[in-house]
N, C-alpha and C. Protein backbone atom coordinates (compact mmCIF):
# COMPACT_ATOMS: atom_id res chain seq x y z
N UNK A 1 -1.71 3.17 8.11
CA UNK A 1 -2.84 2.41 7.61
C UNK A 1 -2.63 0.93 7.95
N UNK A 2 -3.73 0.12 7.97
CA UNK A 2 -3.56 -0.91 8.36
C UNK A 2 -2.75 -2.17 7.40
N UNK A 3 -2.97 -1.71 6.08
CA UNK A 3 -2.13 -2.87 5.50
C UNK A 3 -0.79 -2.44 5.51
N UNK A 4 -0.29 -1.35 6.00
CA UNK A 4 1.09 -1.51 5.95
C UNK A 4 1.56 -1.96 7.35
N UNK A 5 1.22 -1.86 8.48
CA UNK A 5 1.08 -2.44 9.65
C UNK A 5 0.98 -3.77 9.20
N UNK A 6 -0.19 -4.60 8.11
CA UNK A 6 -0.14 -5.88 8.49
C UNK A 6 1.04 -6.37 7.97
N UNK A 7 1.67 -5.77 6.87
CA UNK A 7 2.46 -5.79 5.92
C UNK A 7 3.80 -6.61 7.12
N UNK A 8 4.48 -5.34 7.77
CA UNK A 8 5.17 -5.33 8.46
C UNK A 8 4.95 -7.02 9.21
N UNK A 9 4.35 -7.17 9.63
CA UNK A 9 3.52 -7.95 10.70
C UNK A 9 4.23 -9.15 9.75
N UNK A 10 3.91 -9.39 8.57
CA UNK A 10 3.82 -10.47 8.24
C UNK A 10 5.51 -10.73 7.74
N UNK A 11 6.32 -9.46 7.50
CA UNK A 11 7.91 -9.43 7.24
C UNK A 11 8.57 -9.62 8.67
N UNK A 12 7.85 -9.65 9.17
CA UNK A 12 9.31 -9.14 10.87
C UNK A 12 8.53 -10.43 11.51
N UNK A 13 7.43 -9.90 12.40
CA UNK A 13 7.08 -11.08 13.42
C UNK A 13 7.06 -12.58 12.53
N UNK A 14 6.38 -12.66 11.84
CA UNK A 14 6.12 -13.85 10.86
C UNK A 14 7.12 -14.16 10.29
N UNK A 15 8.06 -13.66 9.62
CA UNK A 15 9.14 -13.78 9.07
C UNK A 15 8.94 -14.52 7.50
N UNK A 16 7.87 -13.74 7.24
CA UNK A 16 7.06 -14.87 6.00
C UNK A 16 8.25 -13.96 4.52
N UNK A 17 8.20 -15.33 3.72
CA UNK A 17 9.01 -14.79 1.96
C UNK A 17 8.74 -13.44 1.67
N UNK A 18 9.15 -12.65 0.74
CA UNK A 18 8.47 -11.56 0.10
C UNK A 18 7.58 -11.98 -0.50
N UNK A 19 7.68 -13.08 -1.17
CA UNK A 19 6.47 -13.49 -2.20
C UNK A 19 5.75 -14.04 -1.53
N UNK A 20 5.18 -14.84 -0.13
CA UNK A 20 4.41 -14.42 0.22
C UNK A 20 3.73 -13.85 0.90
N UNK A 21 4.90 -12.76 1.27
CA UNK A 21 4.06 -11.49 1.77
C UNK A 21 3.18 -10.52 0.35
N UNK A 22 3.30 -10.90 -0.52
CA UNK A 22 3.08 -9.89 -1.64
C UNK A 22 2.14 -10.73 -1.97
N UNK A 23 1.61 -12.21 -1.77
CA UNK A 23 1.04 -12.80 -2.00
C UNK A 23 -0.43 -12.67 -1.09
N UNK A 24 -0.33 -12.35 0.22
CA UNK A 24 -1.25 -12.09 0.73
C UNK A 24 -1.86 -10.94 1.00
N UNK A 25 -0.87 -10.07 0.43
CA UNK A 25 -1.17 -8.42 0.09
C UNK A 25 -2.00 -8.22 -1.34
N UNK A 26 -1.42 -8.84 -2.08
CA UNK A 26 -2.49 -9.05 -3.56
C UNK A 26 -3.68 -9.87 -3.05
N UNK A 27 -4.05 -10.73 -2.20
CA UNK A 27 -5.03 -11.32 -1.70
C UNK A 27 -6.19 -10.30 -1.26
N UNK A 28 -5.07 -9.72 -0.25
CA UNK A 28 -6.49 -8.45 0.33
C UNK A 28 -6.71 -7.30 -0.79
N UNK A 29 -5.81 -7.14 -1.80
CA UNK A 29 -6.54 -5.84 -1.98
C UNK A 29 -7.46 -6.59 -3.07
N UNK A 30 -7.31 -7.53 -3.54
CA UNK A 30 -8.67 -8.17 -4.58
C UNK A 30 -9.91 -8.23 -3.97
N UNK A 31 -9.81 -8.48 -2.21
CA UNK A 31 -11.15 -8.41 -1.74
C UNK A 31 -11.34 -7.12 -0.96
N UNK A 32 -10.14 -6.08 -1.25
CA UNK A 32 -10.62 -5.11 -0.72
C UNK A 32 -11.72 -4.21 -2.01
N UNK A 33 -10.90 -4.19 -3.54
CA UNK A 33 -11.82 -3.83 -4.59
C UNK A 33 -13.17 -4.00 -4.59
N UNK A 34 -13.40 -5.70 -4.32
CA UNK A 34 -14.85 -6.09 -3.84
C UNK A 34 -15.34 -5.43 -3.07
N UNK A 35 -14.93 -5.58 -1.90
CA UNK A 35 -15.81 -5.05 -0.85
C UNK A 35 -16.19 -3.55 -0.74
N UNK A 36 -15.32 -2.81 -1.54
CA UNK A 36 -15.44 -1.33 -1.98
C UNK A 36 -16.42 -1.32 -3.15
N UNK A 37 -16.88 -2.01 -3.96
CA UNK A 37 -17.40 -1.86 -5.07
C UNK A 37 -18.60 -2.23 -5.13
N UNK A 38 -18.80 -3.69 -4.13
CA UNK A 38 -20.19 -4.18 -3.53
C UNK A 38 -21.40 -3.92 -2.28
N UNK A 39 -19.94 -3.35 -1.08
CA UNK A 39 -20.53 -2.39 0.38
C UNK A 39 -20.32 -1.09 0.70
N UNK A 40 -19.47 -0.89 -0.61
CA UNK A 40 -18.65 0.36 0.22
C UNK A 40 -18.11 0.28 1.64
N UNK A 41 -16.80 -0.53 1.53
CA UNK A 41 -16.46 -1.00 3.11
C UNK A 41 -14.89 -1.25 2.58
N UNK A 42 -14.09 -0.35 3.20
CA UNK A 42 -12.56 -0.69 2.94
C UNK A 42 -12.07 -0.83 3.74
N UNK A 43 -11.76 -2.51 3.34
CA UNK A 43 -11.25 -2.79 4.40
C UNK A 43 -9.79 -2.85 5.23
N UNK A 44 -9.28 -1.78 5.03
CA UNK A 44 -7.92 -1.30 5.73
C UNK A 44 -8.15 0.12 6.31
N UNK A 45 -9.73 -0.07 6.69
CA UNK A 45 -10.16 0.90 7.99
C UNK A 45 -10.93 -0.32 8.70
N UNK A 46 -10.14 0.25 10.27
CA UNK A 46 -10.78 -1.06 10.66
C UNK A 46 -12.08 -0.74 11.17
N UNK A 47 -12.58 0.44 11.18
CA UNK A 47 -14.21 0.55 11.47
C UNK A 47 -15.05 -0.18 10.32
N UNK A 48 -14.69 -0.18 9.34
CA UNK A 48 -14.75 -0.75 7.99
C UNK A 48 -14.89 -2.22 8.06
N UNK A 49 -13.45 -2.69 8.65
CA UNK A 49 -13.65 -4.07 8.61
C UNK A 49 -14.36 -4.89 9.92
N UNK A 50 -14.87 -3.98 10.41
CA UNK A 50 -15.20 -4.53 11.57
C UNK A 50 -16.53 -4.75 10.82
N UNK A 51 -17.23 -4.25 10.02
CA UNK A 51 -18.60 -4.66 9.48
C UNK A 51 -18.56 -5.77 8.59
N UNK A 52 -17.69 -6.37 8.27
CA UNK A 52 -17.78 -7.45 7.16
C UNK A 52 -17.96 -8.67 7.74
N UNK A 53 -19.02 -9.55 7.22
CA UNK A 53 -19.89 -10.68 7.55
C UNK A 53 -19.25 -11.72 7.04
N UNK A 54 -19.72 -12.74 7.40
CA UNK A 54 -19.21 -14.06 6.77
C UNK A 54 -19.90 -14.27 5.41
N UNK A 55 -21.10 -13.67 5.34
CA UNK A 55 -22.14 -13.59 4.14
C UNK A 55 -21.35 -13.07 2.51
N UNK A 56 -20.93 -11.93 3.26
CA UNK A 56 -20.02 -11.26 2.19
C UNK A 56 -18.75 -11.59 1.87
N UNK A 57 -18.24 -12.40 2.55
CA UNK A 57 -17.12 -13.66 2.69
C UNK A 57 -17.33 -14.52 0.95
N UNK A 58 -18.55 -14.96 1.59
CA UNK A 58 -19.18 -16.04 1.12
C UNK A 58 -19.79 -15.47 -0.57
N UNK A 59 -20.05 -14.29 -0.71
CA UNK A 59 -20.52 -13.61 -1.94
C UNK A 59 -19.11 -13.79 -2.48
N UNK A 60 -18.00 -12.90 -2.13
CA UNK A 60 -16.75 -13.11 -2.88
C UNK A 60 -16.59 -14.25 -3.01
N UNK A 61 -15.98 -15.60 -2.21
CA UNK A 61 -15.68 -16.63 -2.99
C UNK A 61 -16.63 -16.99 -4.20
N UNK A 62 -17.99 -16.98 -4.08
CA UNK A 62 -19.05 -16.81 -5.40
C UNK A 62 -18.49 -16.26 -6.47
N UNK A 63 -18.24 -14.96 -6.21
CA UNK A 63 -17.82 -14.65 -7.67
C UNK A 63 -16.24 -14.84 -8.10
N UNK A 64 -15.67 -14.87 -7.22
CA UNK A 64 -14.11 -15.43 -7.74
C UNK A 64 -14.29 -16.70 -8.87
N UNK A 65 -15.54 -17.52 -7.84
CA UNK A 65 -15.48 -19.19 -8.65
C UNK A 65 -16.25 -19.15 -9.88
N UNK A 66 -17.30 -18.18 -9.82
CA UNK A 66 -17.70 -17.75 -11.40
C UNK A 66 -16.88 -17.22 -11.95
N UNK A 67 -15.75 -16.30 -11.49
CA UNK A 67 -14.67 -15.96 -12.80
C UNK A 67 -14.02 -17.12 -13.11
N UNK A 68 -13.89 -18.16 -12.79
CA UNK A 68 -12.85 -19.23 -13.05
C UNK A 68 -11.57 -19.43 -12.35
N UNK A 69 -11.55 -18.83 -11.09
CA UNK A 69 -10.56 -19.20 -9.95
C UNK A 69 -10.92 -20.73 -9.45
N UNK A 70 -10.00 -21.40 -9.40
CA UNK A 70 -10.04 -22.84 -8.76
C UNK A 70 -10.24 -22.86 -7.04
N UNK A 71 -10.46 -24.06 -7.09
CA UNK A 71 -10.80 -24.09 -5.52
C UNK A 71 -9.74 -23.85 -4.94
N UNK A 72 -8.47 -24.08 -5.04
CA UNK A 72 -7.12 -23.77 -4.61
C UNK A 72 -6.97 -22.48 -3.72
N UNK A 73 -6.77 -21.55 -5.56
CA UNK A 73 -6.82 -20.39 -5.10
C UNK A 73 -7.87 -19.49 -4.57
N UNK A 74 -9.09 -19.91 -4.46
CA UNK A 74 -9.97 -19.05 -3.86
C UNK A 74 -9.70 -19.28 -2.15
N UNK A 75 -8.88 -20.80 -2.00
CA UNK A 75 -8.82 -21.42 -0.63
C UNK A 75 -7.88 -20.29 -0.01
N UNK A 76 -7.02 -20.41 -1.07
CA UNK A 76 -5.75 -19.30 -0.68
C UNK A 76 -6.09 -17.74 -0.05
N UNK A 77 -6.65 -17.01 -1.23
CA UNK A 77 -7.13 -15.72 -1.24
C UNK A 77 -8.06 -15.75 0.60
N UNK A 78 -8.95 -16.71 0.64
CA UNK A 78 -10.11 -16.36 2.03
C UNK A 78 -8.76 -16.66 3.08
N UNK A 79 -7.79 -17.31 3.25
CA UNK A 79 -7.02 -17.40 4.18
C UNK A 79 -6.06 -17.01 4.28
N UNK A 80 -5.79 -16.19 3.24
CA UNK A 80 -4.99 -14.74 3.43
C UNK A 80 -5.96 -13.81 4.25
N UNK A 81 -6.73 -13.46 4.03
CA UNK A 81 -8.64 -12.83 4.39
C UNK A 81 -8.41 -13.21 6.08
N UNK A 82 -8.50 -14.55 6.29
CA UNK A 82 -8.65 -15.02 7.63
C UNK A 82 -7.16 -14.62 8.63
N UNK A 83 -5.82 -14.58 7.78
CA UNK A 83 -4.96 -14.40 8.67
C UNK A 83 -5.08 -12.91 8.85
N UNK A 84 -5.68 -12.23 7.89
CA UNK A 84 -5.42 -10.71 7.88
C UNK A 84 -6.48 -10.36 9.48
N UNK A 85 -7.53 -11.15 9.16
CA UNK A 85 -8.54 -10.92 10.31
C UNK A 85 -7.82 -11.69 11.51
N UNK A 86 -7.35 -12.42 12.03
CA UNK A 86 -6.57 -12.69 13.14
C UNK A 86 -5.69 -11.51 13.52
N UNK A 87 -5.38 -10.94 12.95
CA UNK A 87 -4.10 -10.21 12.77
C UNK A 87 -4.49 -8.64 13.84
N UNK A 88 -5.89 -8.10 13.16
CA UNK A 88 -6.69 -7.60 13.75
C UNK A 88 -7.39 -7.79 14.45
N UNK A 89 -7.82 -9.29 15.06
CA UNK A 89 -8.06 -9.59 16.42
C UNK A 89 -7.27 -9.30 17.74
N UNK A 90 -5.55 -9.55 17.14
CA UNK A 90 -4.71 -9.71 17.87
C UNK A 90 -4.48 -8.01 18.36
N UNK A 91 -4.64 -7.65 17.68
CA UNK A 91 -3.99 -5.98 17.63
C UNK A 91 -5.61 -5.49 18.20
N UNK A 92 -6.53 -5.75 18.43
CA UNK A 92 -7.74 -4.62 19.31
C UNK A 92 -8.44 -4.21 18.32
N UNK A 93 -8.30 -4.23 16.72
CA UNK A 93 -9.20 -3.66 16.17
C UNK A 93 -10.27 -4.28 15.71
N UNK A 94 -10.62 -5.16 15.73
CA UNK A 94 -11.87 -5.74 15.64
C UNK A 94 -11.94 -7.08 16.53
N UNK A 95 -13.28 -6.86 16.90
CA UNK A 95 -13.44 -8.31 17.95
C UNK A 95 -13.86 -9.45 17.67
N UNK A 96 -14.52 -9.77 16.62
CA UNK A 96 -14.53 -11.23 15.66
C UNK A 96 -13.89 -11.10 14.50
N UNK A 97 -13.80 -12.47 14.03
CA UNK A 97 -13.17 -12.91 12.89
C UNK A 97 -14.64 -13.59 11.53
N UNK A 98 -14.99 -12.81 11.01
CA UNK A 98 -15.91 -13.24 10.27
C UNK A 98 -15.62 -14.61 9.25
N UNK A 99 -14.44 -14.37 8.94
CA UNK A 99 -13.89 -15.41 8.10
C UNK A 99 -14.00 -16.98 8.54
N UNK A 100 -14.05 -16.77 9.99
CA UNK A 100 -13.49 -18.09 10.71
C UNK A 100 -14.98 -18.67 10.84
N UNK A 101 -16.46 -18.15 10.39
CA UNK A 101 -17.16 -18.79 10.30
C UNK A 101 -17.97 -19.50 8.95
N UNK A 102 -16.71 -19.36 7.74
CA UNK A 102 -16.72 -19.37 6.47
C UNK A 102 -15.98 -21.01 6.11
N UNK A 103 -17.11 -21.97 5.88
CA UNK A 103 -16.41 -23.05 5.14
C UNK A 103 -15.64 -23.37 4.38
């Protein structure tokens, strides 16, 4: 599956902390819940994520900032979002990055 692939990705090539590899793994699956709950679109299929818009980008940070997430961390969470989507640029499974057209 793909998040354990990105998983990897982000322990070996990246050489990123555990914490924040676990940090950007709790990132995606908060917007994977969303995006399962709002499109039905999970996104650790990448036929899946190949449909997600910047629109729906843009709906999640919405409601993160109505729950009371700070600008910080919502900054955090979409660019965990955005590296995850590079990640899958890099690797063939999807050919844009929706994120990267998200303010």
């Amino acid at each position: 599956m793909l998040e354990g692939k990105f998983r990897q990705y982000l322990e070996i090539e990246r050489n990123y902390s555990k914490h924040t590899v676990q940090a950007y793994c709790s990132d995606l699956s908060a917007c994977r819940d969303f995006l399962e709950n709002h499109y039905e679109i999970d996104l650790f299929k990448a036929k899946d994520a190949a449909e997600l818009s910047h629109r729906m980008v843009r709906v999640w940070m919405g409601e993160m900032l109505e729950a009371g997430l700070g600008n910080r961390s919502v900054a955090r969470k979409v660019a965990s979002l955005n590296a995850y989507f590079r990640y899958l640029q890099k690797g063939g499974f999807v050919e844009s990055n929706p994120v990267a057209k998200v303010k």
